[in-house]
PDB file of N, CA and C in Angstrom:
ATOM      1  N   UNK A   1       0.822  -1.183   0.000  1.00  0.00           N
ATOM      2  CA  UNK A   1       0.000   0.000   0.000  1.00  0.00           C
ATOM      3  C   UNK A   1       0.875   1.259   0.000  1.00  0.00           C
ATOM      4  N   UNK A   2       2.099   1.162   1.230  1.00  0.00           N
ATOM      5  CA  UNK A   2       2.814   2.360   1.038  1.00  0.00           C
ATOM      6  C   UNK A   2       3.622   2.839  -0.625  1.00  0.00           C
ATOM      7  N   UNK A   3       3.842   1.655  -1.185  1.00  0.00           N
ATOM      8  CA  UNK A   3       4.745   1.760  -2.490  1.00  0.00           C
ATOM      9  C   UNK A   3       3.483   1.982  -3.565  1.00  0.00           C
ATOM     10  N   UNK A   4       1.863   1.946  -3.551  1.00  0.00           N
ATOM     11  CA  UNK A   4       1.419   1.914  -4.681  1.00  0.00           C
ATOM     12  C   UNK A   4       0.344   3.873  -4.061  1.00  0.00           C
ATOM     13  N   UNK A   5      -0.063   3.364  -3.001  1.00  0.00           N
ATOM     14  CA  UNK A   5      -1.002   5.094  -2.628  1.00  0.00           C
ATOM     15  C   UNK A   5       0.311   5.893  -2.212  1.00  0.00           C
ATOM     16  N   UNK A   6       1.598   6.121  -1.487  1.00  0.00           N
ATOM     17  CA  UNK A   6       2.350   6.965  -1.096  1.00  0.00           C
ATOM     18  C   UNK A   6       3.352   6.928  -1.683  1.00  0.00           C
ATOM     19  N   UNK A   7       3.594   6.707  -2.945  1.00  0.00           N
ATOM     20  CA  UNK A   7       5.386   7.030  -3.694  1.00  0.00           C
ATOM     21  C   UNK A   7       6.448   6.152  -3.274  1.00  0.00           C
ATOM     22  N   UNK A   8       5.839   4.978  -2.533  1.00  0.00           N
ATOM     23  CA  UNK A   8       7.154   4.653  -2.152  1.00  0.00           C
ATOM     24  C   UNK A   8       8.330   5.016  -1.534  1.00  0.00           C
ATOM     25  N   UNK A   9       7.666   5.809   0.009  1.00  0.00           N
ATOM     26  CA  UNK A   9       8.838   6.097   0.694  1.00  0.00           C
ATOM     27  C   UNK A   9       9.796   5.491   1.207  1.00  0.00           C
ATOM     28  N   UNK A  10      10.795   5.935   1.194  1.00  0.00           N
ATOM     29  CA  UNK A  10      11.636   4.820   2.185  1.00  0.00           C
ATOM     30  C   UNK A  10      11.596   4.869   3.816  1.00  0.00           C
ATOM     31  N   UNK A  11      11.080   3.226   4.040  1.00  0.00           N
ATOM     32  CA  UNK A  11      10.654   3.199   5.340  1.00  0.00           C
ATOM     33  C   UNK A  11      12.022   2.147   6.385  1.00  0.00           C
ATOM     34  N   UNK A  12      11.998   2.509   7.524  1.00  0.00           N
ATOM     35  CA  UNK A  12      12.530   1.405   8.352  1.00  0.00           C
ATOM     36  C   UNK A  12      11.341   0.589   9.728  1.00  0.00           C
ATOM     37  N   UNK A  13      10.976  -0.231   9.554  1.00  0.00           N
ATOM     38  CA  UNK A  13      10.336  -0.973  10.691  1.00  0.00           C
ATOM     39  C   UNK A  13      11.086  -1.024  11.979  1.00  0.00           C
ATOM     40  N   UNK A  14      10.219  -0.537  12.685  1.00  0.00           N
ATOM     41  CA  UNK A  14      10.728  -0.542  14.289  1.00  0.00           C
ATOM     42  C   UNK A  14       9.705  -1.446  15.241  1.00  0.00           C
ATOM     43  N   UNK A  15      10.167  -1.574  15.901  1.00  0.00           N
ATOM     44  CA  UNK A  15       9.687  -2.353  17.233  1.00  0.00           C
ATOM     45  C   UNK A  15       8.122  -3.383  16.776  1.00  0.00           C
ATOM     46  N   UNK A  16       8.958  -4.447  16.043  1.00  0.00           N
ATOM     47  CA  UNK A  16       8.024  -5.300  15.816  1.00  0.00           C
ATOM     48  C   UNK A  16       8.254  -6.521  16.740  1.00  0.00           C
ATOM     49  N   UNK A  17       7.620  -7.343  17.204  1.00  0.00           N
ATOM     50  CA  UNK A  17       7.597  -8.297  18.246  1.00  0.00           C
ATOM     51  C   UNK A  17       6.339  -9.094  18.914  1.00  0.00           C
ATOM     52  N   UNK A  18       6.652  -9.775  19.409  1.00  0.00           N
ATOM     53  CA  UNK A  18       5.192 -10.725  20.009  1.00  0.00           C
ATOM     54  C   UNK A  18       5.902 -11.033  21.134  1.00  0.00           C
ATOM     55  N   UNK A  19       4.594 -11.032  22.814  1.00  0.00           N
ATOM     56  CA  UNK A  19       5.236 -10.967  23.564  1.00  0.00           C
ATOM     57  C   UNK A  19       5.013 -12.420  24.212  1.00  0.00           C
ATOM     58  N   UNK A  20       5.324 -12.941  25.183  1.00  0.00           N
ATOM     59  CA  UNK A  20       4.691 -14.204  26.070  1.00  0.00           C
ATOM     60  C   UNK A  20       3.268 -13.707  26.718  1.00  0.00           C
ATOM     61  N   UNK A  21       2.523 -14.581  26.648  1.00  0.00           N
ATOM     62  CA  UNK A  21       1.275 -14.942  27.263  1.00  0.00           C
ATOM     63  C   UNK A  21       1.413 -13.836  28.609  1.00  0.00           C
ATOM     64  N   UNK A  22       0.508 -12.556  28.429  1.00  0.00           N
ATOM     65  CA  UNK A  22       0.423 -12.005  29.824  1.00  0.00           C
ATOM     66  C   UNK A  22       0.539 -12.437  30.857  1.00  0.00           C
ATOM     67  N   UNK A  23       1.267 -11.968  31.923  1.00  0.00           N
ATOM     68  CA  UNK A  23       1.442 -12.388  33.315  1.00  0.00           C
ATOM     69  C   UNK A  23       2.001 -11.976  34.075  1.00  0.00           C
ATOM     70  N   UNK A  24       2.195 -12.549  35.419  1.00  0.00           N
ATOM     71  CA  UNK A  24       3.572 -12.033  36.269  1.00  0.00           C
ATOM     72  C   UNK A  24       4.374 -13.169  36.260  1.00  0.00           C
ATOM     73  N   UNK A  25       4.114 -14.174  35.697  1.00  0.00           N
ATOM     74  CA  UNK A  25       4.706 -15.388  35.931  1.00  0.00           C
ATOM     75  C   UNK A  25       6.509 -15.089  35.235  1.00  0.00           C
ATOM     76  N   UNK A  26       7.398 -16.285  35.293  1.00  0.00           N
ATOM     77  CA  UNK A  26       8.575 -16.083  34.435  1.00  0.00           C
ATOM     78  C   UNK A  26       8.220 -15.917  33.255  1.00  0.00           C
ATOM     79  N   UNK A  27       9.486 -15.644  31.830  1.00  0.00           N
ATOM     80  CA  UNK A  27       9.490 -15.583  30.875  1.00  0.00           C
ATOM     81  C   UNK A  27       9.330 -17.590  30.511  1.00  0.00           C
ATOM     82  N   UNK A  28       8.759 -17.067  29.049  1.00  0.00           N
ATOM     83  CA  UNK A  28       8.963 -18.472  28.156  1.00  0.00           C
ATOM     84  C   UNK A  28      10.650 -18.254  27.589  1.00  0.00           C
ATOM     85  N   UNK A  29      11.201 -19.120  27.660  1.00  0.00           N
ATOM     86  CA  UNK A  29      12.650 -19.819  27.537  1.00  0.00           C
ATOM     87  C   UNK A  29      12.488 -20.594  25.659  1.00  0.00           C
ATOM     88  N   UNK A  30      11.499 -21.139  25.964  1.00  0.00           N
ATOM     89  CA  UNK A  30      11.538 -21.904  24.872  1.00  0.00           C
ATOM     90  C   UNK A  30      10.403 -21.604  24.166  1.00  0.00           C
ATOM     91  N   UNK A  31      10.878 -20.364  23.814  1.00  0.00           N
ATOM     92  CA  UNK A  31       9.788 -19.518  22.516  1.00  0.00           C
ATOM     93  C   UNK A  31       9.970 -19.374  21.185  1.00  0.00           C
ATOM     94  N   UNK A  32       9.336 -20.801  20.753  1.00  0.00           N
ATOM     95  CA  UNK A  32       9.471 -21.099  19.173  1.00  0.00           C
ATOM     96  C   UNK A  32       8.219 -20.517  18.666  1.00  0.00           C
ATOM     97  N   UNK A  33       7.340 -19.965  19.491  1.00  0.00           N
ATOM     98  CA  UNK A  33       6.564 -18.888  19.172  1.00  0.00           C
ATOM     99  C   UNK A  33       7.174 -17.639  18.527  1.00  0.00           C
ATOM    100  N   UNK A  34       8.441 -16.982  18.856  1.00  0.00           N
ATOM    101  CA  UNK A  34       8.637 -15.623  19.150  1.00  0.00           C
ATOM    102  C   UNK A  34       9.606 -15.775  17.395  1.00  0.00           C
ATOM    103  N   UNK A  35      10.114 -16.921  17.460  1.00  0.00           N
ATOM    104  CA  UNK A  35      11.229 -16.943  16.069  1.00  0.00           C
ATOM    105  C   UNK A  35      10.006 -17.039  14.931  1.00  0.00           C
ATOM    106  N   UNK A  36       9.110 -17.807  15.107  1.00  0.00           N
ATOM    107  CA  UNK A  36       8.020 -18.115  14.209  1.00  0.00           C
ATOM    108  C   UNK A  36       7.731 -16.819  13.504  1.00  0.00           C
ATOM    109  N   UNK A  37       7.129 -16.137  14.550  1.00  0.00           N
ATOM    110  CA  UNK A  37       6.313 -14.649  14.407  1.00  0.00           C
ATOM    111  C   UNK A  37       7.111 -13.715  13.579  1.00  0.00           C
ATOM    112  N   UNK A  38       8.610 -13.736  14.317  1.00  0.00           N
ATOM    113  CA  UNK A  38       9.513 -13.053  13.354  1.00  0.00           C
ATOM    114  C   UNK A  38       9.668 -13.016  12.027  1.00  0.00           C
ATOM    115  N   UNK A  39      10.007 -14.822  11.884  1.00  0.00           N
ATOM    116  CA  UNK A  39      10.212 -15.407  10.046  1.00  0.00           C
ATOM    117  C   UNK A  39       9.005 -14.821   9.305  1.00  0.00           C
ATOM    118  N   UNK A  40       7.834 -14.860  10.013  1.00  0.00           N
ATOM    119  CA  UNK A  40       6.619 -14.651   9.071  1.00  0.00           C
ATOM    120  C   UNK A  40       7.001 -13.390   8.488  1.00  0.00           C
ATOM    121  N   UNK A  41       7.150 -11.945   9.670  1.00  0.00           N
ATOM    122  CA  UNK A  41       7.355 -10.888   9.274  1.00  0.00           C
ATOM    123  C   UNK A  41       8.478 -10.202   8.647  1.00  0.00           C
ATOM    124  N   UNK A  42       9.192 -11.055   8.537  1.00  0.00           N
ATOM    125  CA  UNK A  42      11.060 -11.342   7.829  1.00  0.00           C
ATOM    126  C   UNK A  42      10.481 -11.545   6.976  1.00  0.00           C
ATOM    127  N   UNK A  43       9.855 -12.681   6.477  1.00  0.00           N
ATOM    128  CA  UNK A  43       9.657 -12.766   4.765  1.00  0.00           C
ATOM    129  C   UNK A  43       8.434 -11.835   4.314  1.00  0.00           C
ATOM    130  N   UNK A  44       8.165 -11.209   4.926  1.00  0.00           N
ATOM    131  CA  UNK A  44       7.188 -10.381   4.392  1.00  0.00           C
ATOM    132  C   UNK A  44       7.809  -9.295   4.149  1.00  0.00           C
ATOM    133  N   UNK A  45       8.291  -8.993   5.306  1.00  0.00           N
ATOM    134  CA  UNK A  45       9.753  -7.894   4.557  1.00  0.00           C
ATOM    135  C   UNK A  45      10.508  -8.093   3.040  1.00  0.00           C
ATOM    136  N   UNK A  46      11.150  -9.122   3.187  1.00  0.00           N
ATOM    137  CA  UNK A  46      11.648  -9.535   1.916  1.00  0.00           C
ATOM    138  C   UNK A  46      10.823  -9.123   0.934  1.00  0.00           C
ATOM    139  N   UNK A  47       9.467 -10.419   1.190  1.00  0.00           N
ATOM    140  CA  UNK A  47       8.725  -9.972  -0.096  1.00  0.00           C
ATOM    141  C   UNK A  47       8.353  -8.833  -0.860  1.00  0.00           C
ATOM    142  N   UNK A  48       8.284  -7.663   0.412  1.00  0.00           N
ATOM    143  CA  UNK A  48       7.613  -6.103   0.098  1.00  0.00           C
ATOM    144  C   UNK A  48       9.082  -5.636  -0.319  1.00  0.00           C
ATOM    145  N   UNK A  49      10.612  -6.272  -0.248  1.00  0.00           N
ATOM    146  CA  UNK A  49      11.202  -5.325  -1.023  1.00  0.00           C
ATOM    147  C   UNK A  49      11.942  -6.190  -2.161  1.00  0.00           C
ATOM    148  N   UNK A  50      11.634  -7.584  -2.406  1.00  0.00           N
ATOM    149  CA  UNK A  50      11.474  -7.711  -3.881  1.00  0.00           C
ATOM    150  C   UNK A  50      10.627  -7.796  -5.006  1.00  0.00           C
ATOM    151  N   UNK A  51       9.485  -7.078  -4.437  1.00  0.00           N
ATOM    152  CA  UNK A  51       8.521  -6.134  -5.152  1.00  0.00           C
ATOM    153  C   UNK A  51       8.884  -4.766  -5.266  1.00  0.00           C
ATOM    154  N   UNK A  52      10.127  -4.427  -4.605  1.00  0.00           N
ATOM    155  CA  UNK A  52      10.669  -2.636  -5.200  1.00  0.00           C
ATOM    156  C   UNK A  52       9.884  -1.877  -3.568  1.00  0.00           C
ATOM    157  N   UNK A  53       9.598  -2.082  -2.524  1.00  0.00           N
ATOM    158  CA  UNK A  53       9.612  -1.408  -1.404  1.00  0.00           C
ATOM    159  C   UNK A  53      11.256  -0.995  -0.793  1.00  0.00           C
ATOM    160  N   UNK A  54      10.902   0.554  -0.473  1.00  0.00           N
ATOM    161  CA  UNK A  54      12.317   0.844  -0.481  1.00  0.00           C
ATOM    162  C   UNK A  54      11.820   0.787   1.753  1.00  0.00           C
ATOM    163  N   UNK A  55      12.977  -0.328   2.020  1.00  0.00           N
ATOM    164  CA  UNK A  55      12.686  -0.616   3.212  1.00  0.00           C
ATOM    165  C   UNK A  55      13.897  -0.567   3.724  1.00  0.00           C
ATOM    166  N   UNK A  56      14.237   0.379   4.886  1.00  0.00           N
ATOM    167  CA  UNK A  56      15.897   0.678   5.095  1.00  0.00           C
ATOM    168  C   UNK A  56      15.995   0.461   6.161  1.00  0.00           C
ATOM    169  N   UNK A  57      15.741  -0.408   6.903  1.00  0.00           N
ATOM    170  CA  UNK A  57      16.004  -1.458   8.322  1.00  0.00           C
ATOM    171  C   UNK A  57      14.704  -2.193   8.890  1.00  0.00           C
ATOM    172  N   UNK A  58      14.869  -3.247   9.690  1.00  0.00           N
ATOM    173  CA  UNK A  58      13.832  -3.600  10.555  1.00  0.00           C
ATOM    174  C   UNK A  58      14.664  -3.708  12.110  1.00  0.00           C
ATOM    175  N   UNK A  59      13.489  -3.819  12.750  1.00  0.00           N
ATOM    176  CA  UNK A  59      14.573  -3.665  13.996  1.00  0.00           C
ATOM    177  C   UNK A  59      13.582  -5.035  15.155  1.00  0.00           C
ATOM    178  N   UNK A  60      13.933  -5.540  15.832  1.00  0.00           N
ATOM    179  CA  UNK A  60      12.787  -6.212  16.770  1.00  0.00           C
ATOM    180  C   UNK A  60      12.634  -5.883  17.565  1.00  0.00           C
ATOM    181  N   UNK A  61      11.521  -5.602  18.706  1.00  0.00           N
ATOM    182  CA  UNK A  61      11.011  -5.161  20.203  1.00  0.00           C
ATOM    183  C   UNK A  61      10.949  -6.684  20.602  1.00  0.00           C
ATOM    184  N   UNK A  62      12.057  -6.700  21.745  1.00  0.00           N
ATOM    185  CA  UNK A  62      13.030  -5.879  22.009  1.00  0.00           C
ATOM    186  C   UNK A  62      13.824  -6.828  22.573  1.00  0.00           C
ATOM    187  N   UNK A  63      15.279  -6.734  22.802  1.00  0.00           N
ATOM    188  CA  UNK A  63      16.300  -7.119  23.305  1.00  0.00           C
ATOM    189  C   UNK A  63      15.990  -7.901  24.601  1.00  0.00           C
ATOM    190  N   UNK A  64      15.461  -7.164  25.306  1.00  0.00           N
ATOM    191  CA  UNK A  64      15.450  -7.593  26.687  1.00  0.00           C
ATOM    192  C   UNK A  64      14.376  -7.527  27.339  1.00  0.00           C
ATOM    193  N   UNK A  65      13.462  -8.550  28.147  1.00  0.00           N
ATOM    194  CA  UNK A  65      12.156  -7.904  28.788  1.00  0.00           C
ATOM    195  C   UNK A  65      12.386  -6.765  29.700  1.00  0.00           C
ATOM    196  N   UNK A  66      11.432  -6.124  29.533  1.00  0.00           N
ATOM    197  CA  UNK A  66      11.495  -4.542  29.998  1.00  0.00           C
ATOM    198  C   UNK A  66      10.325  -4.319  31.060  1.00  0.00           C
ATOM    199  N   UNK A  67       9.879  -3.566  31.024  1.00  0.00           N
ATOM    200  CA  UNK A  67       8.519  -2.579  31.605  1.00  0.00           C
ATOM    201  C   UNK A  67       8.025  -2.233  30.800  1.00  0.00           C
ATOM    202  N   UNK A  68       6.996  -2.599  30.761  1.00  0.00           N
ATOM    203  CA  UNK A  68       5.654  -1.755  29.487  1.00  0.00           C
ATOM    204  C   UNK A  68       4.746  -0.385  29.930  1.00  0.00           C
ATOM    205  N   UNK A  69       4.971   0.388  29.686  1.00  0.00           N
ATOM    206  CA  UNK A  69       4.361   1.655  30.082  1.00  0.00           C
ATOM    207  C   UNK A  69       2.708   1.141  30.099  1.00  0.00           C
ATOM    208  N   UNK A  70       1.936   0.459  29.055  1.00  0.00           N
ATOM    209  CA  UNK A  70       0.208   0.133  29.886  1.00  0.00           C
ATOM    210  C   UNK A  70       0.537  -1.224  30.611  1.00  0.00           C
ATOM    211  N   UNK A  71       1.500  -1.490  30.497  1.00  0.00           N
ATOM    212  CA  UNK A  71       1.432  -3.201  30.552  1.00  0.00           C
ATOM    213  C   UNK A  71       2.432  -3.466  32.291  1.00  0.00           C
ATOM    214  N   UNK A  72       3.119  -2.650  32.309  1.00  0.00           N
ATOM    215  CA  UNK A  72       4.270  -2.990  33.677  1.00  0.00           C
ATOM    216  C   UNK A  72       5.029  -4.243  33.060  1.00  0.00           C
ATOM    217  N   UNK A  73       5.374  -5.051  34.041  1.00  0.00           N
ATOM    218  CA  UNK A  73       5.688  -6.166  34.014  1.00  0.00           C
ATOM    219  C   UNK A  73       5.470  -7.416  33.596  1.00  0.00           C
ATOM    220  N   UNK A  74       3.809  -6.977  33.150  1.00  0.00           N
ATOM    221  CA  UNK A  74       3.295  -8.811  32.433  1.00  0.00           C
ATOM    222  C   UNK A  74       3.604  -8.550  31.210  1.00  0.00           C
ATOM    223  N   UNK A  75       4.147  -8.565  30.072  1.00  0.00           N
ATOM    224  CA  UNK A  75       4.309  -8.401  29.474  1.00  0.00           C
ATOM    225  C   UNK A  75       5.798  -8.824  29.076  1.00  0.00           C
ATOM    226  N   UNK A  76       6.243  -9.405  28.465  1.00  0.00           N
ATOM    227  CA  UNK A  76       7.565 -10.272  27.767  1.00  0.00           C
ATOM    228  C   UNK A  76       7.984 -10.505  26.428  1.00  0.00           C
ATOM    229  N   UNK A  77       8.616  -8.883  25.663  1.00  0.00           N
ATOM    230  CA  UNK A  77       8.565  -8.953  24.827  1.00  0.00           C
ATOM    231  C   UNK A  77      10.184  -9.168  24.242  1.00  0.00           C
ATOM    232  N   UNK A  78      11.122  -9.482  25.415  1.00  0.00           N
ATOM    233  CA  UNK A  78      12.701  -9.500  24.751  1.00  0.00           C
ATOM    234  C   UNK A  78      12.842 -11.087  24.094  1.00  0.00           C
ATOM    235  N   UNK A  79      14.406 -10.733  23.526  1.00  0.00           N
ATOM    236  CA  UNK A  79      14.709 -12.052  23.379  1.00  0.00           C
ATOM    237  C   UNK A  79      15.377 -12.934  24.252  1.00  0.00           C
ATOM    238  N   UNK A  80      15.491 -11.904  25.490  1.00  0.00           N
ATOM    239  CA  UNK A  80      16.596 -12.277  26.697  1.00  0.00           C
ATOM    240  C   UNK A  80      15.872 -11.926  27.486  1.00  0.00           C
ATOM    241  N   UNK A  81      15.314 -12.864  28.129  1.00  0.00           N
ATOM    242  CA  UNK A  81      15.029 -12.874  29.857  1.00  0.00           C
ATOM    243  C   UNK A  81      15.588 -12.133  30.859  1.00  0.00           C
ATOM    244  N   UNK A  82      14.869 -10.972  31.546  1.00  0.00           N
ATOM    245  CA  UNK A  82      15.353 -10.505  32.782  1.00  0.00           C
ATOM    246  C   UNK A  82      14.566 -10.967  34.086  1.00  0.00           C
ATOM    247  N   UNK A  83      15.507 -11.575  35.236  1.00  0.00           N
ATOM    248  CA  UNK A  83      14.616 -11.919  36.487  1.00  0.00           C
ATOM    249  C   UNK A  83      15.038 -10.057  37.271  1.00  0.00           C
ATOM    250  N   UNK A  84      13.539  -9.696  37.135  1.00  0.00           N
ATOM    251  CA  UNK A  84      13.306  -8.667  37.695  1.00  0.00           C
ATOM    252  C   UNK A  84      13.811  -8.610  39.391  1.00  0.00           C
ATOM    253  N   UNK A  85      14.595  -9.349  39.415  1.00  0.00           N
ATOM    254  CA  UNK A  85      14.513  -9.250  41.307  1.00  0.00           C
ATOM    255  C   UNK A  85      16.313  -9.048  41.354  1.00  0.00           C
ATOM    256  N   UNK A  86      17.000 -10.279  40.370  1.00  0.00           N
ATOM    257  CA  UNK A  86      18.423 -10.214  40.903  1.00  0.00           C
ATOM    258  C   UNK A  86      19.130  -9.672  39.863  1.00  0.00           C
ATOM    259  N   UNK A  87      18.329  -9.298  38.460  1.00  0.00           N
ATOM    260  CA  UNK A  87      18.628  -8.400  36.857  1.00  0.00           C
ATOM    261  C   UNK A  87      19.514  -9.491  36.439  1.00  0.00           C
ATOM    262  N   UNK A  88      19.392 -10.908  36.466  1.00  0.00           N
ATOM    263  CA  UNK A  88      20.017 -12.217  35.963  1.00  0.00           C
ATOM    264  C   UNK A  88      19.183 -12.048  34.575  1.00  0.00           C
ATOM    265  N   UNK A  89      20.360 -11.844  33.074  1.00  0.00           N
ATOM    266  CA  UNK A  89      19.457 -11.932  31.788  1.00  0.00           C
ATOM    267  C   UNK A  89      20.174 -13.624  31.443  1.00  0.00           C
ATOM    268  N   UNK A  90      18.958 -14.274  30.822  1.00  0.00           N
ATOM    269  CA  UNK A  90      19.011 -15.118  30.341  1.00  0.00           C
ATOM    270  C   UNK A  90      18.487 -15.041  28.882  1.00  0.00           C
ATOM    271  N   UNK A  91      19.610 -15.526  27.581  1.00  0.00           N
ATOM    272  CA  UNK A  91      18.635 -15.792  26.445  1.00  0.00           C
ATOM    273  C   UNK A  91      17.353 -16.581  26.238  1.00  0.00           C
ATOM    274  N   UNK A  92      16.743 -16.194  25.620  1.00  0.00           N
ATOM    275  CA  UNK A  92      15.865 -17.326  24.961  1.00  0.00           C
ATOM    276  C   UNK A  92      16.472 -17.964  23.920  1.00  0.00           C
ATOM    277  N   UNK A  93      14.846 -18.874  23.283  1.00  0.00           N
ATOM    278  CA  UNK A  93      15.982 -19.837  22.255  1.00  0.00           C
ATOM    279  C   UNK A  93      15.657 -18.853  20.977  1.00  0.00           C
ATOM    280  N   UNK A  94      14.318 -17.480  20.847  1.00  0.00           N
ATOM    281  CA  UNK A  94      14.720 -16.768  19.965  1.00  0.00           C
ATOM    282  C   UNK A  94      15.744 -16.007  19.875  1.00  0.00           C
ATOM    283  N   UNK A  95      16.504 -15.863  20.258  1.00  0.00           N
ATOM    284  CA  UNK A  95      18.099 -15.228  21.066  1.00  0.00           C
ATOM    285  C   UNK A  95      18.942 -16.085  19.653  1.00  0.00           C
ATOM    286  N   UNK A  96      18.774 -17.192  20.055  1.00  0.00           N
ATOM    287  CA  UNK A  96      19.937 -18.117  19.292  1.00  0.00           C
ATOM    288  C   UNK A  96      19.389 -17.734  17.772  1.00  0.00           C
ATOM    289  N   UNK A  97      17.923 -17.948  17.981  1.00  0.00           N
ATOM    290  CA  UNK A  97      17.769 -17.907  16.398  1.00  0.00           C
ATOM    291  C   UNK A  97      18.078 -16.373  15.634  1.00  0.00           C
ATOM    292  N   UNK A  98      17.975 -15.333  16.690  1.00  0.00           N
ATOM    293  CA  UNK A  98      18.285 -14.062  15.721  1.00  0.00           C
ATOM    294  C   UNK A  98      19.444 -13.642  15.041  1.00  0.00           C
ATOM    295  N   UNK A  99      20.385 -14.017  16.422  1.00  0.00           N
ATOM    296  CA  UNK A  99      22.009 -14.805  16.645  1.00  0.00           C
ATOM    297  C   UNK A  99      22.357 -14.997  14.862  1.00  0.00           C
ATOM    298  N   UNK A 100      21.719 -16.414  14.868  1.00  0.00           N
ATOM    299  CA  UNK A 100      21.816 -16.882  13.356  1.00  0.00           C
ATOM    300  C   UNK A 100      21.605 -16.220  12.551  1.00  0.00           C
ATOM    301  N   UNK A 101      20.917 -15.531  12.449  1.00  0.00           N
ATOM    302  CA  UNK A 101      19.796 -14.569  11.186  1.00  0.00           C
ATOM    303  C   UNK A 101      20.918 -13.252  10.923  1.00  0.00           C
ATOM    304  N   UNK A 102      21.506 -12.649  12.361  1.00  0.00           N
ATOM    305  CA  UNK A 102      22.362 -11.833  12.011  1.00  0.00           C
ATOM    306  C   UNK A 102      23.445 -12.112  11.729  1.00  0.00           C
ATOM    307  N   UNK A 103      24.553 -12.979  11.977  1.00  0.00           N
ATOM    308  CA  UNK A 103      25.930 -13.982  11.342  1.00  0.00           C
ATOM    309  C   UNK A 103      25.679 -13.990  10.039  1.00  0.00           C
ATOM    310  N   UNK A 104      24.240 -14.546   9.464  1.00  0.00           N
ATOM    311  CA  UNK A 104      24.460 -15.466   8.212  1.00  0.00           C
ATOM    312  C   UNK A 104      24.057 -14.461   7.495  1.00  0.00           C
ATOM    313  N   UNK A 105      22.919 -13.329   7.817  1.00  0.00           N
ATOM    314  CA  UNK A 105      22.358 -12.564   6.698  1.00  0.00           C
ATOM    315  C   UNK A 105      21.326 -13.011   6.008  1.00  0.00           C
ATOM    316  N   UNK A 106      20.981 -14.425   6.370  1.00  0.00           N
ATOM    317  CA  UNK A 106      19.691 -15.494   5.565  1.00  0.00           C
ATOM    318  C   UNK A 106      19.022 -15.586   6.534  1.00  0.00           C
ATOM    319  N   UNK A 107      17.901 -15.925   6.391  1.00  0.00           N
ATOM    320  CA  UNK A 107      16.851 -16.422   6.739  1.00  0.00           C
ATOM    321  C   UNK A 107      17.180 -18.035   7.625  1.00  0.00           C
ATOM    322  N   UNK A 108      16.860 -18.093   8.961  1.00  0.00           N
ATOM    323  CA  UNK A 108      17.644 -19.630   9.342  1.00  0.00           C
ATOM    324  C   UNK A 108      16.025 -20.848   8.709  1.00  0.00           C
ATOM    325  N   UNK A 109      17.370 -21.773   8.315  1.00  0.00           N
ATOM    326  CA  UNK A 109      15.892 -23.247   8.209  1.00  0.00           C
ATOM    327  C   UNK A 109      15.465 -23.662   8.845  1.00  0.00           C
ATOM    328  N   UNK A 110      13.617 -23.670   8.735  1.00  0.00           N
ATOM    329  CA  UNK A 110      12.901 -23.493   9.632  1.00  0.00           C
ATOM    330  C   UNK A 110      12.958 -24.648  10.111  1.00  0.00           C
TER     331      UNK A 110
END
């Protein structure tokens, strides 16, 4: 839509992400949810710029679970686990997979 109603600006995607299941509980560790969600929107990227979208970064929300300004604490949107009590970050396993994605420059097999 942006490349056919607006000229085709050049855009960069920011803070795209999916978080863990609301809560106060820990983070999910083993969120083959979170790499999933990504690839989808990775190749959709792709796709919108080998159709000629001029797309000049993506970025993911976010690195690290944080504080959500409506959300506080239930909310788990990093790729690295923080235990809010002793600030111990732990990766996830989307961690490893972004890991990959940025080394190789490809897309990892799914």
């Amino acid at each position: 839509m942006l490349r056919h109603d607006y000229g085709n600006p050049a855009v960069m995607i920011t803070e795209n992400g999916c978080s863990d299941a609301f809560g106060p509980g820990p983070a999910v560790l083993d969120d083959g949810f979170r790499s999933q969600y990504l690839r989808r929107h990775l190749e959709a990227v792709k796709g919108a710029m080998e159709a000629g979208s001029r797309i000049g970064g993506y970025f993911t929300w976010t690195l690290i679970d944080n504080w959500e300004r409506d959300l506080g604490f239930t909310s788990k949107f990093g790729l690295v686990a923080m235990d809010r009590t002793t600030g111990v970050r732990t990766p996830k396993a989307s961690y490893a997979w972004f890991k990959a994605l940025a080394e190789s420059g490809a897309l990892p097999v799914k």
